[in-house]
Each structure stands twice: as C-alpha cells, then as structure tokens.
PDB file of N, CA and C in Angstrom:
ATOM      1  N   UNK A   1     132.772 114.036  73.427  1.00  0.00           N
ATOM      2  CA  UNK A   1     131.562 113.302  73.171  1.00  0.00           C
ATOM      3  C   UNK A   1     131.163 112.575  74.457  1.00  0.00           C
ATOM      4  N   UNK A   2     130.081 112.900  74.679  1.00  0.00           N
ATOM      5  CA  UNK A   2     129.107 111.635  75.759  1.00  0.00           C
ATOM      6  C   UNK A   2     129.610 110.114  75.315  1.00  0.00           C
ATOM      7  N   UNK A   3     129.482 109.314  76.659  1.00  0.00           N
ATOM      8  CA  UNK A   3     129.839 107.895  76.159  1.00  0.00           C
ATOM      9  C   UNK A   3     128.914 107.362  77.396  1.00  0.00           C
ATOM     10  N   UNK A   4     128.090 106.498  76.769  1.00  0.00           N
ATOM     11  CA  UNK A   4     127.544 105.733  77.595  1.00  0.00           C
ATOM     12  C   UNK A   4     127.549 104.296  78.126  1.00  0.00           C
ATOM     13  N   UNK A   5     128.925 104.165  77.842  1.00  0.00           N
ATOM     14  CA  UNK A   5     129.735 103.054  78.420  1.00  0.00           C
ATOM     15  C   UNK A   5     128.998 102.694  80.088  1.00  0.00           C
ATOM     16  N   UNK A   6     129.860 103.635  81.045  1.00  0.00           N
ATOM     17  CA  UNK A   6     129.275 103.406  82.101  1.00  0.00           C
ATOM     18  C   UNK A   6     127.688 102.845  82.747  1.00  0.00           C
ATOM     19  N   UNK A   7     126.898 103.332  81.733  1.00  0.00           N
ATOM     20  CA  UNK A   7     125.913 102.935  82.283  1.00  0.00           C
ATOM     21  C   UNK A   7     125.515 101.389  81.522  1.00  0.00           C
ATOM     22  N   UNK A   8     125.940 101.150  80.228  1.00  0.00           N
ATOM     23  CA  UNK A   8     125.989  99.381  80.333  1.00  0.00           C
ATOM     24  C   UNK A   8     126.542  98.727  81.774  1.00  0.00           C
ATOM     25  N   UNK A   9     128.032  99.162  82.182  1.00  0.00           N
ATOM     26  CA  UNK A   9     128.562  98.378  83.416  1.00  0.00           C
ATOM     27  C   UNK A   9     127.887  98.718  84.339  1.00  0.00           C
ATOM     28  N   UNK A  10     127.023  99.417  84.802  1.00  0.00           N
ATOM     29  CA  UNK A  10     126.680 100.010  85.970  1.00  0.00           C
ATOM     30  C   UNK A  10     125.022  99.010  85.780  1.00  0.00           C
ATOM     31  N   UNK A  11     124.130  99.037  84.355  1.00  0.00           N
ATOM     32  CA  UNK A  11     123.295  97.796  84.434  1.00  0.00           C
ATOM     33  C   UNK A  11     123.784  96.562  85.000  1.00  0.00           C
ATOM     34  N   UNK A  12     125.029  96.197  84.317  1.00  0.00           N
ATOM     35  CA  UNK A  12     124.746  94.659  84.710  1.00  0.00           C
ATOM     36  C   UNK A  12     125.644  94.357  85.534  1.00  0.00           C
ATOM     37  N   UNK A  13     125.992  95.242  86.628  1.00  0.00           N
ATOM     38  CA  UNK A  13     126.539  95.218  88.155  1.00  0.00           C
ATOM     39  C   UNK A  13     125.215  94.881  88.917  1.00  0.00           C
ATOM     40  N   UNK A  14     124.514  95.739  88.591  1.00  0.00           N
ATOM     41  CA  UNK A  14     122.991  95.655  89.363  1.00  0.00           C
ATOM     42  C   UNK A  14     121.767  94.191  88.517  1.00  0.00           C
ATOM     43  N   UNK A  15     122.029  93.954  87.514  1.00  0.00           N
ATOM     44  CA  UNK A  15     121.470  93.035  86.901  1.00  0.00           C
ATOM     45  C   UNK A  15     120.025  93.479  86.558  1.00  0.00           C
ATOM     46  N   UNK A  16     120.141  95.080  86.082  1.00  0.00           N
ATOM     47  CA  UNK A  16     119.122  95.314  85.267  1.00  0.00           C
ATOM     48  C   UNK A  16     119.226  95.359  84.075  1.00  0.00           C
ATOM     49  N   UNK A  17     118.648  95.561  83.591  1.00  0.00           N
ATOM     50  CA  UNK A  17     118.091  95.696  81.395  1.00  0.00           C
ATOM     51  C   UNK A  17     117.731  96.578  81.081  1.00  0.00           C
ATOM     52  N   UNK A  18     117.599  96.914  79.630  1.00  0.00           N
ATOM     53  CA  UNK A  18     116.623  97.803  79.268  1.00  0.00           C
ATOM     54  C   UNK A  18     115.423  97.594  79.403  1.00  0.00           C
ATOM     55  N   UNK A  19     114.819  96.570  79.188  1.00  0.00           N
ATOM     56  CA  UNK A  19     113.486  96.117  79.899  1.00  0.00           C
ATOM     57  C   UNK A  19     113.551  97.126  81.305  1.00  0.00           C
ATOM     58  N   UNK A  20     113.992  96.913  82.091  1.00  0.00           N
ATOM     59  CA  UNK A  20     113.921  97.378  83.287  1.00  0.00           C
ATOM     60  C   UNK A  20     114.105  99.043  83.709  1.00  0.00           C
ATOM     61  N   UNK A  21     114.524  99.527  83.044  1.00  0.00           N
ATOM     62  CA  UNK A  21     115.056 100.989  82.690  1.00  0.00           C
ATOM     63  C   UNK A  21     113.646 101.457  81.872  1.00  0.00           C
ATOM     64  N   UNK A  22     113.031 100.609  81.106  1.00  0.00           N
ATOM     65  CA  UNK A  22     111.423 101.251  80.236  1.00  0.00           C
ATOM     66  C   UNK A  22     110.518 100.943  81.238  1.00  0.00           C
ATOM     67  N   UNK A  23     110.547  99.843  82.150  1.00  0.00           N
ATOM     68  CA  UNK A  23     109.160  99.632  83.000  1.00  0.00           C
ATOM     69  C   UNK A  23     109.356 100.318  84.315  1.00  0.00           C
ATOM     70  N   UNK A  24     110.299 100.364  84.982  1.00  0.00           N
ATOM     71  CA  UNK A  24     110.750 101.184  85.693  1.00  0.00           C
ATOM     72  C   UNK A  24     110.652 102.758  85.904  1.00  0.00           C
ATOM     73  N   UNK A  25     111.255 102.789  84.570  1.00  0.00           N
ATOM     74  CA  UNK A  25     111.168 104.794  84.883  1.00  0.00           C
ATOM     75  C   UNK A  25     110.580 105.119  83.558  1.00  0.00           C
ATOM     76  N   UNK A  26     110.220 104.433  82.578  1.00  0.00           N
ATOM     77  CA  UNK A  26     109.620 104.944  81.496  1.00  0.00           C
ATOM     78  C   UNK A  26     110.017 105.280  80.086  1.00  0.00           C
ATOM     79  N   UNK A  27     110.985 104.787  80.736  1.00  0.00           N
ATOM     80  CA  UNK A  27     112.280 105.362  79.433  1.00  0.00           C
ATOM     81  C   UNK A  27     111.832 104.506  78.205  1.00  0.00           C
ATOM     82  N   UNK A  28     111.584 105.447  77.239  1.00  0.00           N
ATOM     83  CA  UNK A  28     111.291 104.755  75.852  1.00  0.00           C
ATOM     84  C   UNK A  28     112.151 103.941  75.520  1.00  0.00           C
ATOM     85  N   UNK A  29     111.661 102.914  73.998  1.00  0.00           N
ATOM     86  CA  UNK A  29     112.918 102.103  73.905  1.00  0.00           C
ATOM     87  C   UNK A  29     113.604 102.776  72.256  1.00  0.00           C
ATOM     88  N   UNK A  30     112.754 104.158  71.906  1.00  0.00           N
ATOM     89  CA  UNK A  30     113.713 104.888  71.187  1.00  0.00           C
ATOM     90  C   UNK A  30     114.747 105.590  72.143  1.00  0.00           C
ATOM     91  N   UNK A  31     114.599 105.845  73.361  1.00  0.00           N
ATOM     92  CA  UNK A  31     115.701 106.628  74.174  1.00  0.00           C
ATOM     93  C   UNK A  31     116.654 105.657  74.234  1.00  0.00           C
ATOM     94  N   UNK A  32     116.561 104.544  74.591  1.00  0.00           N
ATOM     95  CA  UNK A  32     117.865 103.615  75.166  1.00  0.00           C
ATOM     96  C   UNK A  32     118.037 103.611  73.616  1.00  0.00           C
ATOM     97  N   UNK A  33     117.469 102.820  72.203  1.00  0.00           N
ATOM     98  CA  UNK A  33     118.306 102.799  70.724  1.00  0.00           C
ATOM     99  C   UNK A  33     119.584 104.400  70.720  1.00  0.00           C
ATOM    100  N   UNK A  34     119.241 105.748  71.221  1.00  0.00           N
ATOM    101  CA  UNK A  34     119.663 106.329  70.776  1.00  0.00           C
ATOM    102  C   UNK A  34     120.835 106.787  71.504  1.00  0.00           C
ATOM    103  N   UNK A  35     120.657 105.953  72.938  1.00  0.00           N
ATOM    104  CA  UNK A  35     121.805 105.968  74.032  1.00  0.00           C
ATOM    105  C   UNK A  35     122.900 104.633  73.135  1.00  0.00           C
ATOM    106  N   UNK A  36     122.269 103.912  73.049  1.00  0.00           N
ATOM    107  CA  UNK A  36     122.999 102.758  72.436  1.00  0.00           C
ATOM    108  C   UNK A  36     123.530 103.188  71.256  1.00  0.00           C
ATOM    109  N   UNK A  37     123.794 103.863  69.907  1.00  0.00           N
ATOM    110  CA  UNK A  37     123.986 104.233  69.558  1.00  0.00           C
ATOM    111  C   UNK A  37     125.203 105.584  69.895  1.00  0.00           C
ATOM    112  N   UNK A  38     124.945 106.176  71.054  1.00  0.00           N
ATOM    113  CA  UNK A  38     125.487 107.553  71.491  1.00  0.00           C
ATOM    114  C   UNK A  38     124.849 108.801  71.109  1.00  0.00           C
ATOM    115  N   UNK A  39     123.972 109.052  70.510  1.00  0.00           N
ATOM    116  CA  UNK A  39     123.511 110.014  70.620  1.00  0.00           C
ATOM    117  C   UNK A  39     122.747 110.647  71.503  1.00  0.00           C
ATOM    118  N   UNK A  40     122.752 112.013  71.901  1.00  0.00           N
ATOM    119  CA  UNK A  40     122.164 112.489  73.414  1.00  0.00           C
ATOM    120  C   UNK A  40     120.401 112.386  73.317  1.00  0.00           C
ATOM    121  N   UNK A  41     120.510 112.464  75.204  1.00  0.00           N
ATOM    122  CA  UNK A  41     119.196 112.159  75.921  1.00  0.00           C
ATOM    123  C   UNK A  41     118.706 113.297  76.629  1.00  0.00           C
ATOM    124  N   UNK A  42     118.141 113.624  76.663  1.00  0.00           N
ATOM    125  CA  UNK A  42     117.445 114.692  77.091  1.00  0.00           C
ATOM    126  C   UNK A  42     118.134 114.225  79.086  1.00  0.00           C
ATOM    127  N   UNK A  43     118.561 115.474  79.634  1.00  0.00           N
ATOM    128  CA  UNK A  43     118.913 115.597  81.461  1.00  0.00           C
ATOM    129  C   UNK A  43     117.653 115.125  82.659  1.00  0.00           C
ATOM    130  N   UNK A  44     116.829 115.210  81.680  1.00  0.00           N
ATOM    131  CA  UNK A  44     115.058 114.328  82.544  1.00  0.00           C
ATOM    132  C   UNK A  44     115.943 112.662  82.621  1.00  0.00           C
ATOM    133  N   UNK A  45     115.714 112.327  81.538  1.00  0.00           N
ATOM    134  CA  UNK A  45     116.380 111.132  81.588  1.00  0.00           C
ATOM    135  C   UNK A  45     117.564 110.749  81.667  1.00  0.00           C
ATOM    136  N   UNK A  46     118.173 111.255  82.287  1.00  0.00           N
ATOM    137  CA  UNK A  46     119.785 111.109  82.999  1.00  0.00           C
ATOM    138  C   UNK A  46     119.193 110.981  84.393  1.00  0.00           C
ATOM    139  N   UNK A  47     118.296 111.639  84.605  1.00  0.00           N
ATOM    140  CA  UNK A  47     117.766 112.201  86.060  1.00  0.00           C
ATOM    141  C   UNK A  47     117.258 110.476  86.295  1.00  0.00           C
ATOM    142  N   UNK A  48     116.397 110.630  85.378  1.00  0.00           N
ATOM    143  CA  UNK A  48     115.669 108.837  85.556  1.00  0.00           C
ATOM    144  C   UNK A  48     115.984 108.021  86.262  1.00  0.00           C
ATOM    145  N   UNK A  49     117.443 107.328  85.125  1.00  0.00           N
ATOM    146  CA  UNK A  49     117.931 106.858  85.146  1.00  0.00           C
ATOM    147  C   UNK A  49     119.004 106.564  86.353  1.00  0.00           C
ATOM    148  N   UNK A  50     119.019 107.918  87.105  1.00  0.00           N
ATOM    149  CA  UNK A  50     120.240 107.500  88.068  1.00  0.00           C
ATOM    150  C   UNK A  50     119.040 107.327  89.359  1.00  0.00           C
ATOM    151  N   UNK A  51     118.093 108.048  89.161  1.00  0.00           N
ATOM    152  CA  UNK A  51     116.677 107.066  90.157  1.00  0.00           C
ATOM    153  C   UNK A  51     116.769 105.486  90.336  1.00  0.00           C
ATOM    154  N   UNK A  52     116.611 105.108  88.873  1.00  0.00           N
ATOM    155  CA  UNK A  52     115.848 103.803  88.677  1.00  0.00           C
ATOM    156  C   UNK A  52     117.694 102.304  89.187  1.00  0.00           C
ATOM    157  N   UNK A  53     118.394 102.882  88.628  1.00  0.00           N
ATOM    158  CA  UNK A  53     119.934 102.334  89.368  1.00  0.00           C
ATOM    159  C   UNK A  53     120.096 102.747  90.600  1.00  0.00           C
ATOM    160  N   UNK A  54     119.660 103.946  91.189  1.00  0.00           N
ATOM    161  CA  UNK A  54     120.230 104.218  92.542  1.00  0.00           C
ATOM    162  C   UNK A  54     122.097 104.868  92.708  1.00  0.00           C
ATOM    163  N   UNK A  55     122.431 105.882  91.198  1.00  0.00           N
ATOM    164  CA  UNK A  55     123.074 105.902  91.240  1.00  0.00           C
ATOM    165  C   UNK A  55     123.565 107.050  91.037  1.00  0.00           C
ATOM    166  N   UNK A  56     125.155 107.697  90.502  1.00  0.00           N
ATOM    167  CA  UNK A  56     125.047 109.032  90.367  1.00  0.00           C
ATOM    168  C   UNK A  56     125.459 108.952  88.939  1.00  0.00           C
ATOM    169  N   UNK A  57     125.305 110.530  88.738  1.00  0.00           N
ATOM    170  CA  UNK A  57     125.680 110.586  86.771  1.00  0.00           C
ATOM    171  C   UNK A  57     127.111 110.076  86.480  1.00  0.00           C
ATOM    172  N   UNK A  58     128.065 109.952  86.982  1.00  0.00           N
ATOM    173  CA  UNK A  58     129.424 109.366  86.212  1.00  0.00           C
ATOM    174  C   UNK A  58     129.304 107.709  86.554  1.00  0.00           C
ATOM    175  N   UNK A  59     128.270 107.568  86.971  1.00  0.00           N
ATOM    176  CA  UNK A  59     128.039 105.680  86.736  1.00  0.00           C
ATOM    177  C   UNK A  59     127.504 105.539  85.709  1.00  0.00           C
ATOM    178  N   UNK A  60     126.682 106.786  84.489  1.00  0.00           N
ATOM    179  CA  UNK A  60     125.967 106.133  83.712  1.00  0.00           C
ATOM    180  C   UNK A  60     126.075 106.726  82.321  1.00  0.00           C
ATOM    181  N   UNK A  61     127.475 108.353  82.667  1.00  0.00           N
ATOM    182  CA  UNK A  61     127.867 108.633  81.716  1.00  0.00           C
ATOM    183  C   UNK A  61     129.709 109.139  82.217  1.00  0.00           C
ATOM    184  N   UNK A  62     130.194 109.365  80.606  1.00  0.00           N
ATOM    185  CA  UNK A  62     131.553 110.118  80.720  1.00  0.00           C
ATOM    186  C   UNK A  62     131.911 110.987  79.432  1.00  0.00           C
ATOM    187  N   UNK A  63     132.521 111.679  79.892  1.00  0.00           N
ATOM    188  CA  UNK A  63     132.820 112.816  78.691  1.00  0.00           C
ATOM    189  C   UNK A  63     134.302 112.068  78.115  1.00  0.00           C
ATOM    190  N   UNK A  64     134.058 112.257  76.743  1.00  0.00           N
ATOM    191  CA  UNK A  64     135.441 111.710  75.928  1.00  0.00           C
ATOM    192  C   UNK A  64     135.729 112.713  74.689  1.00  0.00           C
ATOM    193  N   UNK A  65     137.073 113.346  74.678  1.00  0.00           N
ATOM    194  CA  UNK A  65     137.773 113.978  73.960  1.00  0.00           C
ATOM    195  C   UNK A  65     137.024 113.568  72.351  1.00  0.00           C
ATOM    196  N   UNK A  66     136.115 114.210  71.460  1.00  0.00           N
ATOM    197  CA  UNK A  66     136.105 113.241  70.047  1.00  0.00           C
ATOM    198  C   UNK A  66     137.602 113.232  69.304  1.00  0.00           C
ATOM    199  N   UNK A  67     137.718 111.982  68.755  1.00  0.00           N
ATOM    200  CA  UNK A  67     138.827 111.859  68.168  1.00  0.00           C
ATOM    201  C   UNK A  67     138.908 111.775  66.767  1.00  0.00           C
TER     202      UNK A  67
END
C-alpha cells in the first residue's frame, strides 16, 4: 500500500499546508481528503506536488507491505 506519511513530514519541514499545496499547484482539497485518508492520486499530482515542495517522490510517498 501507498503511505503518505512522508509527505506530512516533508510539509512541515518546509512549513507548508494544504492551503499551500491547493494555491500553489492546484491541488484540490478532495485530492489532499483522499491522500489523507490513503487512497491513490492520480502521478500528475505526485508530479505537482514534488514541484510545489521542491522535492523528490520518496519525500512524499512510500510503499508498505499491506498487512
């Protein structure tokens, strides 16, 4: 399973929000409910997202064994 752990720590290293992630790159605030949650995001918005942080994809996701 996707876990989007990383990219909570990787926000508030940088001291952004979701606010900032929707005005920024556009990202709906059904996309972040459904990141928050864990359910998947379309690779546009992975793409976004590592724009709008300045970062790469294992800062904002990780793969986990489901248990």
């Amino acid at each position: 399973m996707i876990s989007y752990e990383p990219l909570w720590r990787t926000m508030e290293k940088r001291g952004a929000t979701t606010y900032t992630l929707q005005v920024k790159g556009g990202i709906s605030s059904s996309t972040i409910r459904r990141m928050k949650a864990g359910e998947s995001v379309s690779t546009n918005t992975l793409d976004a997202i590592c724009k709008i942080l300045k970062c790469d994809l294992d800062d904002i996701i990780s793969y986990r064994e489901d248990e």
